[in-house]
C-alpha atoms as a PDB file:
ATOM      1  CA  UNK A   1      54.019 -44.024 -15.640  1.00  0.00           C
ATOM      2  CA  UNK A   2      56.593 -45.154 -12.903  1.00  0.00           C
ATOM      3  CA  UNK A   3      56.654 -41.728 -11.786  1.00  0.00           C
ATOM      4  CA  UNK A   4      54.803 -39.047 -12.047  1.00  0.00           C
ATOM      5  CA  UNK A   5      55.277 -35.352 -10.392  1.00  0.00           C
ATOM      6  CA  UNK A   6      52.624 -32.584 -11.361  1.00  0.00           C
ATOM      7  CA  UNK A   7      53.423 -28.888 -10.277  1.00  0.00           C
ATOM      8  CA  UNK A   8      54.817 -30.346  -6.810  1.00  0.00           C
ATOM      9  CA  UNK A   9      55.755 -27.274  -4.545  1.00  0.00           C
ATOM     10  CA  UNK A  10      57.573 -27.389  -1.164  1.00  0.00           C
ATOM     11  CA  UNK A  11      57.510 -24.099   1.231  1.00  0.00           C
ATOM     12  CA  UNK A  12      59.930 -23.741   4.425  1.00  0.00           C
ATOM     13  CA  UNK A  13      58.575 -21.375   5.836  1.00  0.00           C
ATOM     14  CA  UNK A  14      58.992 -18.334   3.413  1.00  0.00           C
ATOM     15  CA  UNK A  15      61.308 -20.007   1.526  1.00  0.00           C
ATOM     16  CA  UNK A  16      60.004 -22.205  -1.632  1.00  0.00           C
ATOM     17  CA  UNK A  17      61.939 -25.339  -2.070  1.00  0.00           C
ATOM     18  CA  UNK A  18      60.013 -26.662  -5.168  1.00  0.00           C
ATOM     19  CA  UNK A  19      58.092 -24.358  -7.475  1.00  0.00           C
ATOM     20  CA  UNK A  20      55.462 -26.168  -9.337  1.00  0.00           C
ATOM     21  CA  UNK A  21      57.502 -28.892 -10.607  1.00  0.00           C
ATOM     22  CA  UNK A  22      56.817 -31.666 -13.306  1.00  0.00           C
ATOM     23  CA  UNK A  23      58.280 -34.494 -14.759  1.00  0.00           C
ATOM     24  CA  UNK A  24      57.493 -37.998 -15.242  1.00  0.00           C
ATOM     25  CA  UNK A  25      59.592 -41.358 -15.592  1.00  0.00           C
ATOM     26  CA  UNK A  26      57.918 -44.313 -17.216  1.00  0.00           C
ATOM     27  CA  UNK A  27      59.422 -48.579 -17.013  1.00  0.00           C
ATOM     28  CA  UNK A  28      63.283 -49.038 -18.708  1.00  0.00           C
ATOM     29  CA  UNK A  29      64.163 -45.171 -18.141  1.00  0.00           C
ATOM     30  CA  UNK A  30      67.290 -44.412 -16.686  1.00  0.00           C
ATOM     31  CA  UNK A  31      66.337 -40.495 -15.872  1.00  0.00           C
ATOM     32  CA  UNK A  32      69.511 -38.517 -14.407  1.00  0.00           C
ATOM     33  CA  UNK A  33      67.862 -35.818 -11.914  1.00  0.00           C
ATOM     34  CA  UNK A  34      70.733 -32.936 -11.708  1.00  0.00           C
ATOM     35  CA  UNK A  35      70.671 -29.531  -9.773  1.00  0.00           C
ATOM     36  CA  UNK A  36      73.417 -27.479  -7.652  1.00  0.00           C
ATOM     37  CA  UNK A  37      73.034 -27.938  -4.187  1.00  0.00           C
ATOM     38  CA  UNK A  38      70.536 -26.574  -2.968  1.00  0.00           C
ATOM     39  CA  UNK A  39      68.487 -26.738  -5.867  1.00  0.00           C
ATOM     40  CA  UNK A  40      65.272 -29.160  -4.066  1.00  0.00           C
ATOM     41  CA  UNK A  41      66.853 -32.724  -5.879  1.00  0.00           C
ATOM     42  CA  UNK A  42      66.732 -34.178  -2.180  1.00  0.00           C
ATOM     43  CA  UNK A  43      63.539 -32.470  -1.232  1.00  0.00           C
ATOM     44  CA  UNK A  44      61.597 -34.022  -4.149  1.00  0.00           C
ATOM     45  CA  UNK A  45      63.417 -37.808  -3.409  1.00  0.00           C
ATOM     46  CA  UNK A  46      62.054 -37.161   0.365  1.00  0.00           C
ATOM     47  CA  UNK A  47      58.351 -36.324  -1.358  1.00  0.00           C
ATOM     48  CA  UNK A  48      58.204 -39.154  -3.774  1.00  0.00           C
ATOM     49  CA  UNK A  49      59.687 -41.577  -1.122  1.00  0.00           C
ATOM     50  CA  UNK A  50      57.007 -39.998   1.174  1.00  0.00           C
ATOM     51  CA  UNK A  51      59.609 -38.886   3.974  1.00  0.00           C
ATOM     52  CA  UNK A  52      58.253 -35.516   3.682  1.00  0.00           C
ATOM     53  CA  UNK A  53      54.745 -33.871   2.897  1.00  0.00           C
ATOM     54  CA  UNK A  54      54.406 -31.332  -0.315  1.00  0.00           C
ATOM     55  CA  UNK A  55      53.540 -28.308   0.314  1.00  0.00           C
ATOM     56  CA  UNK A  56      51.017 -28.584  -3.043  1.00  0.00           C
ATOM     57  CA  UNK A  57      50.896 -30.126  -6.312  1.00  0.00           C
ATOM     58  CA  UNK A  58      50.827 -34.112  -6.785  1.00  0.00           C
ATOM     59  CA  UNK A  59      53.376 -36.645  -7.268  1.00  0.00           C
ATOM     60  CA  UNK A  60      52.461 -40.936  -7.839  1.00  0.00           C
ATOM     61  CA  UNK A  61      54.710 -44.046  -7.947  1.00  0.00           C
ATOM     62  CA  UNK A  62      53.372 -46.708 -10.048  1.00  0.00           C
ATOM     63  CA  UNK A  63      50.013 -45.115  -9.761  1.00  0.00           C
ATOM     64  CA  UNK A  64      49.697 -44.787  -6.127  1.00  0.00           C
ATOM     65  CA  UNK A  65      49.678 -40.969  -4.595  1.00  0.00           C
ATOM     66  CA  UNK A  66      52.631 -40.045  -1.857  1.00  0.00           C
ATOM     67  CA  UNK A  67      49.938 -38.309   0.168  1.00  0.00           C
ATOM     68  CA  UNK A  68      46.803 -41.158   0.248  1.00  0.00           C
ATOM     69  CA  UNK A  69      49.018 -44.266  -0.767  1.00  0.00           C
ATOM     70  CA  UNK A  70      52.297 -44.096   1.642  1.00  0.00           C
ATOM     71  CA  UNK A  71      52.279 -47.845   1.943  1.00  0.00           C
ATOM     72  CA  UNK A  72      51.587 -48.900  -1.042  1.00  0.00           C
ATOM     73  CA  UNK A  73      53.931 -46.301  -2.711  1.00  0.00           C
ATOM     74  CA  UNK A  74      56.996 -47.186  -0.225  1.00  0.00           C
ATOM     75  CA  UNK A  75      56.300 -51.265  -1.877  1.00  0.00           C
ATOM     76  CA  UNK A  76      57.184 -50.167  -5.250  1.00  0.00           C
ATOM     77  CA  UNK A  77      60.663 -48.267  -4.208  1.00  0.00           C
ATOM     78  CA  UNK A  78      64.086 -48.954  -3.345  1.00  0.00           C
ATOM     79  CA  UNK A  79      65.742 -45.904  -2.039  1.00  0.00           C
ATOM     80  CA  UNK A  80      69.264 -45.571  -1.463  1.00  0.00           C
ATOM     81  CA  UNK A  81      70.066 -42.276  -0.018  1.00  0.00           C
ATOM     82  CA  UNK A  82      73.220 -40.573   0.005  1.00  0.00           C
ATOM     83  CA  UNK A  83      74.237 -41.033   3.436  1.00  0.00           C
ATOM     84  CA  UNK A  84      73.188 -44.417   3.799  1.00  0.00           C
ATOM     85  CA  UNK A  85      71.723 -45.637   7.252  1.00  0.00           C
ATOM     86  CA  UNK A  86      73.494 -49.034   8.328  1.00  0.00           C
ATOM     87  CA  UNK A  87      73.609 -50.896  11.711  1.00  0.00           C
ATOM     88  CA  UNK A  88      77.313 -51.052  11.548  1.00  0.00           C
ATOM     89  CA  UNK A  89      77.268 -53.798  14.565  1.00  0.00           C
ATOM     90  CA  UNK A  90      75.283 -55.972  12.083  1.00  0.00           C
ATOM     91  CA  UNK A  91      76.483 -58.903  10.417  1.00  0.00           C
ATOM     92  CA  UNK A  92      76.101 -58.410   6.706  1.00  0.00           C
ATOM     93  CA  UNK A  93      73.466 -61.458   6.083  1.00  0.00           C
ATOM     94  CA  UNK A  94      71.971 -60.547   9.582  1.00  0.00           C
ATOM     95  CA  UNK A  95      70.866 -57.059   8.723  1.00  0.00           C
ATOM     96  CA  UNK A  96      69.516 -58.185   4.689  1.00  0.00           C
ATOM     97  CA  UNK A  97      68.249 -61.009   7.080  1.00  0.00           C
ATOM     98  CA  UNK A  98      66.472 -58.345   9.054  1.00  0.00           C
ATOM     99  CA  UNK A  99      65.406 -56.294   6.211  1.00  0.00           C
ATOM    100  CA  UNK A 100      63.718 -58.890   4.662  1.00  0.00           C
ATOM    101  CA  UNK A 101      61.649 -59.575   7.427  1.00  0.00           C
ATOM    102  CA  UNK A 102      60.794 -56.215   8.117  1.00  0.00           C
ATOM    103  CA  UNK A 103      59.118 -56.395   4.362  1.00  0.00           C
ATOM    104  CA  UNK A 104      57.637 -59.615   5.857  1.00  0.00           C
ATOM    105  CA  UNK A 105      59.342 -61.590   2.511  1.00  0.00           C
ATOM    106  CA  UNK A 106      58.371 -64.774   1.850  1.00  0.00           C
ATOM    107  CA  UNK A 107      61.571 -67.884   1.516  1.00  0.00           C
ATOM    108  CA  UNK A 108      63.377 -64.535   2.746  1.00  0.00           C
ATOM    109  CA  UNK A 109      66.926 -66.552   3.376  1.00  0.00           C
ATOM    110  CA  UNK A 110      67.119 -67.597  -0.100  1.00  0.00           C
ATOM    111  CA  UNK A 111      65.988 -64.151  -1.553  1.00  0.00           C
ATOM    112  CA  UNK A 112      68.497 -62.911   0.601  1.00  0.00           C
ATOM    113  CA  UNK A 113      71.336 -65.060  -0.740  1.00  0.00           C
ATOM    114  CA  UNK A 114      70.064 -64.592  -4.275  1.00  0.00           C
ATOM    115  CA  UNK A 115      70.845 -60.387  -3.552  1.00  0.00           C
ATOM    116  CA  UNK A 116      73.742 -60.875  -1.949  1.00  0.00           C
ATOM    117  CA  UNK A 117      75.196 -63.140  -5.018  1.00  0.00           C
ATOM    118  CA  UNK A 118      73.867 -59.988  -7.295  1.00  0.00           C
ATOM    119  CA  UNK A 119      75.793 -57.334  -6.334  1.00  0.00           C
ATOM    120  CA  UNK A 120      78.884 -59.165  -4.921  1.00  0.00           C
ATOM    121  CA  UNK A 121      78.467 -59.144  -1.324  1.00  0.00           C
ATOM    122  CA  UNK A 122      79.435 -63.055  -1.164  1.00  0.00           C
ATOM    123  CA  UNK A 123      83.130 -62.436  -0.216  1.00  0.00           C
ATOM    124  CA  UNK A 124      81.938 -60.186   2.851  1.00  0.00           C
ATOM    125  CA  UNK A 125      78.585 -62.299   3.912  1.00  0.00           C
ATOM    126  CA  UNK A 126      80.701 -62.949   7.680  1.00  0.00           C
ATOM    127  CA  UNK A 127      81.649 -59.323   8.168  1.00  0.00           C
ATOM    128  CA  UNK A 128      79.965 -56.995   9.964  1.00  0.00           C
ATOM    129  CA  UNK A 129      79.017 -53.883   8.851  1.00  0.00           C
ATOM    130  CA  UNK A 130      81.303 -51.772  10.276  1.00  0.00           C
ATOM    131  CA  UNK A 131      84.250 -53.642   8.926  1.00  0.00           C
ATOM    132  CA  UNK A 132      83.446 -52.976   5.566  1.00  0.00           C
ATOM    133  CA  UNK A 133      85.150 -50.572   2.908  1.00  0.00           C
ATOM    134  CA  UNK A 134      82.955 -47.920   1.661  1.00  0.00           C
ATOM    135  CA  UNK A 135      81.659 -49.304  -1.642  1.00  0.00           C
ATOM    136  CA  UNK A 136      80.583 -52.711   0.241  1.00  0.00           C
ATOM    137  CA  UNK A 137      78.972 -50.703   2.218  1.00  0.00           C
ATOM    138  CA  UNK A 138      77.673 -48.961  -0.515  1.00  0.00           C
ATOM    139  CA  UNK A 139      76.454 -53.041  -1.839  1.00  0.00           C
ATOM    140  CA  UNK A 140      74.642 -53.238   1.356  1.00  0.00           C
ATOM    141  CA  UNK A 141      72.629 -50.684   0.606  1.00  0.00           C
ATOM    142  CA  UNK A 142      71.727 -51.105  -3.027  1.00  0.00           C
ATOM    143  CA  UNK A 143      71.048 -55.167  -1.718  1.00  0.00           C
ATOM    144  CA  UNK A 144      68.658 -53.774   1.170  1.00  0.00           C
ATOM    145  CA  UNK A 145      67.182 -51.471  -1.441  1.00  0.00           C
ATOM    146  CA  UNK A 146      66.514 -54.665  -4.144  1.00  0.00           C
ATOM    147  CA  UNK A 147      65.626 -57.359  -1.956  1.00  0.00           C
ATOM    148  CA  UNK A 148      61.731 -56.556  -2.127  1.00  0.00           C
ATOM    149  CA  UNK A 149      61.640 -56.523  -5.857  1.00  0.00           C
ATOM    150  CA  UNK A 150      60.633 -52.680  -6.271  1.00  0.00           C
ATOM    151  CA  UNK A 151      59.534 -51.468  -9.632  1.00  0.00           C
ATOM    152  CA  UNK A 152      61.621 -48.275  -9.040  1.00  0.00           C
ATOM    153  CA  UNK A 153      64.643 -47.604  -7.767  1.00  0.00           C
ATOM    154  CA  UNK A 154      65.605 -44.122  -6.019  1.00  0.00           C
ATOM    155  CA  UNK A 155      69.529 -43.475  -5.932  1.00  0.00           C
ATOM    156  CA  UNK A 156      71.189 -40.141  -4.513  1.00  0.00           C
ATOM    157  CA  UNK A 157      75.132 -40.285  -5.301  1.00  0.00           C
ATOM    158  CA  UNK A 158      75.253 -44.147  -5.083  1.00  0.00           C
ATOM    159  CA  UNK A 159      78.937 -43.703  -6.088  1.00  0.00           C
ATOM    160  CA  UNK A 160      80.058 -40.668  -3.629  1.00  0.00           C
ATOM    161  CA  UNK A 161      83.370 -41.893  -2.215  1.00  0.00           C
ATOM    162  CA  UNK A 162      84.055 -44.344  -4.005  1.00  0.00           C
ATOM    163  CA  UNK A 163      87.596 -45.517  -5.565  1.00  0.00           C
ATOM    164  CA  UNK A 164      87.486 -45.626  -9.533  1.00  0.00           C
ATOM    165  CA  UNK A 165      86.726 -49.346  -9.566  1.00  0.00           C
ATOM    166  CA  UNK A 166      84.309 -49.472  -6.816  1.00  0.00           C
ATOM    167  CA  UNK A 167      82.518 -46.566  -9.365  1.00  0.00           C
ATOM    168  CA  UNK A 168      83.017 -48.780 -12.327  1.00  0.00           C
ATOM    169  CA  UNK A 169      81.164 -51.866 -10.256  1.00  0.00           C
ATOM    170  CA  UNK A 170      78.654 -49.619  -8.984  1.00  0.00           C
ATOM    171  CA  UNK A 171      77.948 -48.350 -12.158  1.00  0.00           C
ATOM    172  CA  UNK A 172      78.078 -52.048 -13.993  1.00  0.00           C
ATOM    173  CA  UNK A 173      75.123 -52.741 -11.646  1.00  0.00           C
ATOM    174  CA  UNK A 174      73.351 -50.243 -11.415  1.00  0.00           C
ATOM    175  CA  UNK A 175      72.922 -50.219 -15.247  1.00  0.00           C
ATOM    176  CA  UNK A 176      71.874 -54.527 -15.189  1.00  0.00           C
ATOM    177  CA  UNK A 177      69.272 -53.676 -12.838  1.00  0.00           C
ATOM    178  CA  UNK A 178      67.690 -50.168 -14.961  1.00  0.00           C
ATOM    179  CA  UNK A 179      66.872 -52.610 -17.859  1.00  0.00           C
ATOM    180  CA  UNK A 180      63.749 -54.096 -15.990  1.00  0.00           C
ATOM    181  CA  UNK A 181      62.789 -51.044 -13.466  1.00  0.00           C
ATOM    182  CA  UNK A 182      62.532 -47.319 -13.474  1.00  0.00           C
ATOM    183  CA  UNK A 183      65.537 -45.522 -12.235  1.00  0.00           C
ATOM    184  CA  UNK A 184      65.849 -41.926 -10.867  1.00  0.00           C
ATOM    185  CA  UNK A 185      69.650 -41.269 -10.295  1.00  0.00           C
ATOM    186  CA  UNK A 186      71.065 -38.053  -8.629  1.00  0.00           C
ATOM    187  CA  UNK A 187      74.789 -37.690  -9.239  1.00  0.00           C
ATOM    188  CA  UNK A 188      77.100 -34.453  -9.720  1.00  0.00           C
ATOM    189  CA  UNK A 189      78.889 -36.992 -11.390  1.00  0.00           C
ATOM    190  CA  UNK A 190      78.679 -36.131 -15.067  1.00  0.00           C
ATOM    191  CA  UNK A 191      80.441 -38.894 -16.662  1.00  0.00           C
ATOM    192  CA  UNK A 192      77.747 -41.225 -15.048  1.00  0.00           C
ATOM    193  CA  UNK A 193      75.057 -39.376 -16.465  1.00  0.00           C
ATOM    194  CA  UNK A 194      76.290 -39.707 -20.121  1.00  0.00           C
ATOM    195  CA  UNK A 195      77.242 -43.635 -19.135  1.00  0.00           C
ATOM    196  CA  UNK A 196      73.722 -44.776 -17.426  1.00  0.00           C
ATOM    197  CA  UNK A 197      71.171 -42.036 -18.400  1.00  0.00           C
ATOM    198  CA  UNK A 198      68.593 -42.023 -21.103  1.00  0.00           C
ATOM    199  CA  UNK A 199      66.617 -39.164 -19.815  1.00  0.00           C
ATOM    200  CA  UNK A 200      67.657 -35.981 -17.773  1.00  0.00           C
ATOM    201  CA  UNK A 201      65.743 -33.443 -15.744  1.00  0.00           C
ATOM    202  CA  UNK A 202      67.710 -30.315 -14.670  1.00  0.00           C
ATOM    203  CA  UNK A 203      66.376 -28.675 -11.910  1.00  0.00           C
ATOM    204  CA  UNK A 204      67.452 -25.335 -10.541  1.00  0.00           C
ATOM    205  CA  UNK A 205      66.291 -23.094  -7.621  1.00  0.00           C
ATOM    206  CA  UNK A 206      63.498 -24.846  -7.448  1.00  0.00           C
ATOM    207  CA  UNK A 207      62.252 -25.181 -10.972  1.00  0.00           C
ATOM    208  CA  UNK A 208      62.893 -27.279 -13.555  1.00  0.00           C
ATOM    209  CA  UNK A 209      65.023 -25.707 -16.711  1.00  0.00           C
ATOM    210  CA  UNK A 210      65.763 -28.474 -18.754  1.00  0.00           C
ATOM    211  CA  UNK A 211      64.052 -32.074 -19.662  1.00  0.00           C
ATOM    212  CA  UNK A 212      64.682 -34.147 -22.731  1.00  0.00           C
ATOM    213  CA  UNK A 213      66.281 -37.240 -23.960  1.00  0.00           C
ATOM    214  CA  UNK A 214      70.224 -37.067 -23.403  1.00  0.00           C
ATOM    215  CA  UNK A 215      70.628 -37.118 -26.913  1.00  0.00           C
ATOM    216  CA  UNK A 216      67.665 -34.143 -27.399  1.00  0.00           C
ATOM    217  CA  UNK A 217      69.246 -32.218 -24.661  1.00  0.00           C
ATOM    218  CA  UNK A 218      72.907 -32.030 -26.380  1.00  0.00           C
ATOM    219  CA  UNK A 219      71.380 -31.095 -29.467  1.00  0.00           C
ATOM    220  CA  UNK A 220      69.455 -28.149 -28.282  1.00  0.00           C
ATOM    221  CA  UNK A 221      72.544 -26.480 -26.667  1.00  0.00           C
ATOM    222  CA  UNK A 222      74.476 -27.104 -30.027  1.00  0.00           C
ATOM    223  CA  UNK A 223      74.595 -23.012 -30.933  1.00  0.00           C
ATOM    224  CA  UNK A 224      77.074 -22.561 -27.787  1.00  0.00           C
ATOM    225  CA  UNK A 225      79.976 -23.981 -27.050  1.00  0.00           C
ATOM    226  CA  UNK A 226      82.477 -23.659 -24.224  1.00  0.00           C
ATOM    227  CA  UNK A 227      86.081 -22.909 -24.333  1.00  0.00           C
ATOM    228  CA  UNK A 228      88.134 -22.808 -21.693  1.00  0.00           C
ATOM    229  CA  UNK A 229      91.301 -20.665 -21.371  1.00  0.00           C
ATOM    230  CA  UNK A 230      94.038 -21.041 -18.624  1.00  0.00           C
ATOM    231  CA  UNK A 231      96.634 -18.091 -18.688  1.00  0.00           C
ATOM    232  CA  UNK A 232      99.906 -17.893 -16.767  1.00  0.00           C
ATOM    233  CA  UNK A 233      98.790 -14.493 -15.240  1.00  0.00           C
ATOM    234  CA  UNK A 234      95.118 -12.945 -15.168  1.00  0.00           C
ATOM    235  CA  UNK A 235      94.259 -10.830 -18.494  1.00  0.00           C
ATOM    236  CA  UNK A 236      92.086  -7.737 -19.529  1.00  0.00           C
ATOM    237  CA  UNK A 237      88.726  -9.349 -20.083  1.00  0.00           C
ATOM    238  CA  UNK A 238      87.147  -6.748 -22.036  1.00  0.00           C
ATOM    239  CA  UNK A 239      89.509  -7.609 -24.446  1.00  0.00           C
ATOM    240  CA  UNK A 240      88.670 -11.201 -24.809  1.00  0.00           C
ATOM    241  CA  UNK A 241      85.292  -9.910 -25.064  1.00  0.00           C
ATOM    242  CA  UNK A 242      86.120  -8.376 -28.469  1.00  0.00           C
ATOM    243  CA  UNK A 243      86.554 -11.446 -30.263  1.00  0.00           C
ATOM    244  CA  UNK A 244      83.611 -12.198 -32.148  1.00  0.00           C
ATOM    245  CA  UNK A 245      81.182 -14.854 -31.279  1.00  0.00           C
ATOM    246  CA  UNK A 246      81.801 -14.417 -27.321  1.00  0.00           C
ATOM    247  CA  UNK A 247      78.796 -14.488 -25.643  1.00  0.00           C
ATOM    248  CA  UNK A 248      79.514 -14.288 -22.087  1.00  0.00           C
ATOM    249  CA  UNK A 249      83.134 -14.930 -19.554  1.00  0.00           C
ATOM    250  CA  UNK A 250      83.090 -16.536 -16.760  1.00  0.00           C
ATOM    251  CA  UNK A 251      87.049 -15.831 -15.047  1.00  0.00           C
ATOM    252  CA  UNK A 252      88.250 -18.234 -12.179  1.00  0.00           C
ATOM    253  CA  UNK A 253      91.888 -16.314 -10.981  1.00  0.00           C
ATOM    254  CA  UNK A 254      94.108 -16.552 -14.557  1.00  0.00           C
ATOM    255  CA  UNK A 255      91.553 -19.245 -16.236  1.00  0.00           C
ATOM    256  CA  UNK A 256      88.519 -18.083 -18.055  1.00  0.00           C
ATOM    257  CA  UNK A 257      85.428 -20.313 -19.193  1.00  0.00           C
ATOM    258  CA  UNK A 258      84.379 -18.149 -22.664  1.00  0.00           C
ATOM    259  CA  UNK A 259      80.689 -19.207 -23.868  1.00  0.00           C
ATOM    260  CA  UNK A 260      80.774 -18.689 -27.432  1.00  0.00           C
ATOM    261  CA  UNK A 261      78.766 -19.605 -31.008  1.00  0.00           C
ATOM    262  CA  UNK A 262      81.747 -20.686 -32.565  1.00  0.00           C
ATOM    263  CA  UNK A 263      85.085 -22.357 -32.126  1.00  0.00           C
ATOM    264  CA  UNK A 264      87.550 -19.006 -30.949  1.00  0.00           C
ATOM    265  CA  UNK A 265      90.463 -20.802 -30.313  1.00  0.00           C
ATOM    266  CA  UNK A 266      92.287 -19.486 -33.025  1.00  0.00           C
ATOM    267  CA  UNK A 267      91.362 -16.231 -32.245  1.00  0.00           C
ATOM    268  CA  UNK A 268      92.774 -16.593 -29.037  1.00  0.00           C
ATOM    269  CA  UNK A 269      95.847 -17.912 -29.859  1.00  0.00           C
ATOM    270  CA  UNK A 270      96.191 -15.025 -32.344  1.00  0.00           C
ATOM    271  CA  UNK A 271      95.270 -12.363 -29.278  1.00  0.00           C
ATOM    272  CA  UNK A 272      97.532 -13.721 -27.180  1.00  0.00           C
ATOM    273  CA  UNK A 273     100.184 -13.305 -29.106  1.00  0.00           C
ATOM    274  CA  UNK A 274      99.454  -9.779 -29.967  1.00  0.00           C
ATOM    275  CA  UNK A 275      99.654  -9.067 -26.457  1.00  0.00           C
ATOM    276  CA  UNK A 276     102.362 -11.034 -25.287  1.00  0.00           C
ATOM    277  CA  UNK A 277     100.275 -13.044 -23.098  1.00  0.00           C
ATOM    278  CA  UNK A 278     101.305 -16.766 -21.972  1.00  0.00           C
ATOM    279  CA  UNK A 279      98.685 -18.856 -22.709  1.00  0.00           C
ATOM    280  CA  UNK A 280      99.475 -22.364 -20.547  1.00  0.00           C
ATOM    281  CA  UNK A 281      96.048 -24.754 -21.868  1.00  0.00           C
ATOM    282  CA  UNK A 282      92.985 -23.958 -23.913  1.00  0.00           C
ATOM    283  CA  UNK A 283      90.141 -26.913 -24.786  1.00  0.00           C
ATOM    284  CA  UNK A 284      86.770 -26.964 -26.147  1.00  0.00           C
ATOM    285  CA  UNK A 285      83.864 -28.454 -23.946  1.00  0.00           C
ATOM    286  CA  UNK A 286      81.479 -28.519 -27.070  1.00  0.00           C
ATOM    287  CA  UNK A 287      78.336 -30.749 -26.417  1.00  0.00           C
ATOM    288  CA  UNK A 288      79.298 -31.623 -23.004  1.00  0.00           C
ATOM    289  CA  UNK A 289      76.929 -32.803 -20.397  1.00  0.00           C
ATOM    290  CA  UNK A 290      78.996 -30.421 -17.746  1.00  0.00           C
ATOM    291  CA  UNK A 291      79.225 -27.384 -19.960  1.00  0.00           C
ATOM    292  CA  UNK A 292      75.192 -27.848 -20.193  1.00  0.00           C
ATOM    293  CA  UNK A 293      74.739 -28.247 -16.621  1.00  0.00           C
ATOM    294  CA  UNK A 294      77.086 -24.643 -16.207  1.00  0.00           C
ATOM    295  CA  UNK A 295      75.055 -23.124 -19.097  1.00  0.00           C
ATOM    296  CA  UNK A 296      71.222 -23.483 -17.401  1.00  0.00           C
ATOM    297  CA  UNK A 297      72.383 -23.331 -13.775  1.00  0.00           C
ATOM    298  CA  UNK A 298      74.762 -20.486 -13.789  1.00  0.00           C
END
């Protein structure tokens, strides 16, 4: 396995970051790792990309453990983390350039002009850093995080800030490179998920509540479905709680996210009418990656 995390915990203090955690990522996945904030996504990258010590438990890139095999384990990953450390005063060749040599690369100028050519960072080679947009700079990264080769790649939000097409290039890439590495992705981003991932863990709190295939995990959540209402004016929720097959409301001002086991809409077009109230948009999230993600985190 590329990856492999068994019943990892992380304590601050009182407070327990991780609790027992395990999953594993093997060569070709693409495994989206999703959690709310706060829910120990960054504190396992830091473990596995040996920034930070566990508190317990194990966790092993490409065979080599975090805690006896920093070294060799830090050779097998690219990270790109989500607020991504650049010397903006460096020219973009001159820090890949510098990089490369910290890595002590071998032919390291052509290896850098191969990367560069890769993920499209030939226009901007005589810029400096600081003079690029935010998805070159975002390129930077993801080229500093390539150049050695790594057999997996660790991304958190590689596309946060980012203009629709700078996403769509990102995205491109990032997908080319997954088919010959291992790729751990955090995103809130749930479009990207369903675009790039073949696997997805779901961690929340600290623990892990969901992971399966993508296709595995929309399957198992098939007996609930999501409807959302939107209302010109808040309504009595105990009486959308009468309709049958509502299992729980979740009410945001005068819009109201019904789980339910089958398709209510035309229930609730009928109730609304009964009493009199304007109903201004209604849809039905079935299956969705985001209504999932509500569903185990909530």
């Amino acid at each position: 396995m590329s990856i492999q995390v068994e019943k990892l915990t992380k304590l601050y203090g009182k407070q327990k970051a991780l609790d027992a955690i395990s999953f594993e990522a093997k060569p070709g996945d693409v495994l989206g790792f999703l959690g709310p904030n706060g829910a120990g996504k960054s504190t396992t990258m830091k473990i596995l990309t040996c920034y930070l010590p566990q508190t317990s438990g194990k966790a092993s890139v490409c065979g080599f453990d975090v805690t006896t095999h920093p070294l060799e384990v830090r050779k097998q990953i690219g990270y790109l983390p989500e607020l991504n450390p650049l010397y903006a005063d460096m020219y973009v060749r001159e820090y890949l350039q510098f990089s490369a040599g910290a890595y002590q690369l071998k032919q390291s100028q052509k290896l850098v002009g191969n990367i560069m050519e890769r993920v499209g960072l030939m226009p901007e080679k005589h810029k400096k850093i600081g003079q690029l947009s935010k998805g070159y700079k975002q390129r930077v990264g993801l080229a500093q995080a390539l150049l050695h080769d790594p057999k997996v790649l660790i991304l958190d939000e590689p596309t946060s800030g980012l203009d629709p097409n700078q996403v769509s290039e990102i995205r491109n890439l990032i997908s080319e490179i997954a088919q010959h590495k291992t790729v751990l992705l955090s995103t809130h981003i749930m479009q990207e998920v369903e675009a790039m991932c073949n696997r997805v863990v779901i961690i929340n709190k600290g623990k892990i509540v969901a992971d399966n295939p993508l296709g595995q995990l929309q399957q198992r959540q098939r007996n609930e479905m999501l409807v959302v209402v939107e209302f010109k004016n808040a309504v009595k929720e105990g009486v959308l709680k009468q309709i049958p097959g509502v299992v729980r409301i979740k009410q945001k001002g005068s819009t109201y996210e019904i789980s339910c086991q089958l398709d209510i809409r035309e229930e609730v077009s009928r109730l609304a009418a009964k009493e009199g109230w304007i109903l201004l948009s209604m849809k039905l999230e079935e299956d969705s990656l985001e209504h999932i993600f509500k569903t185990l985190t909530q």
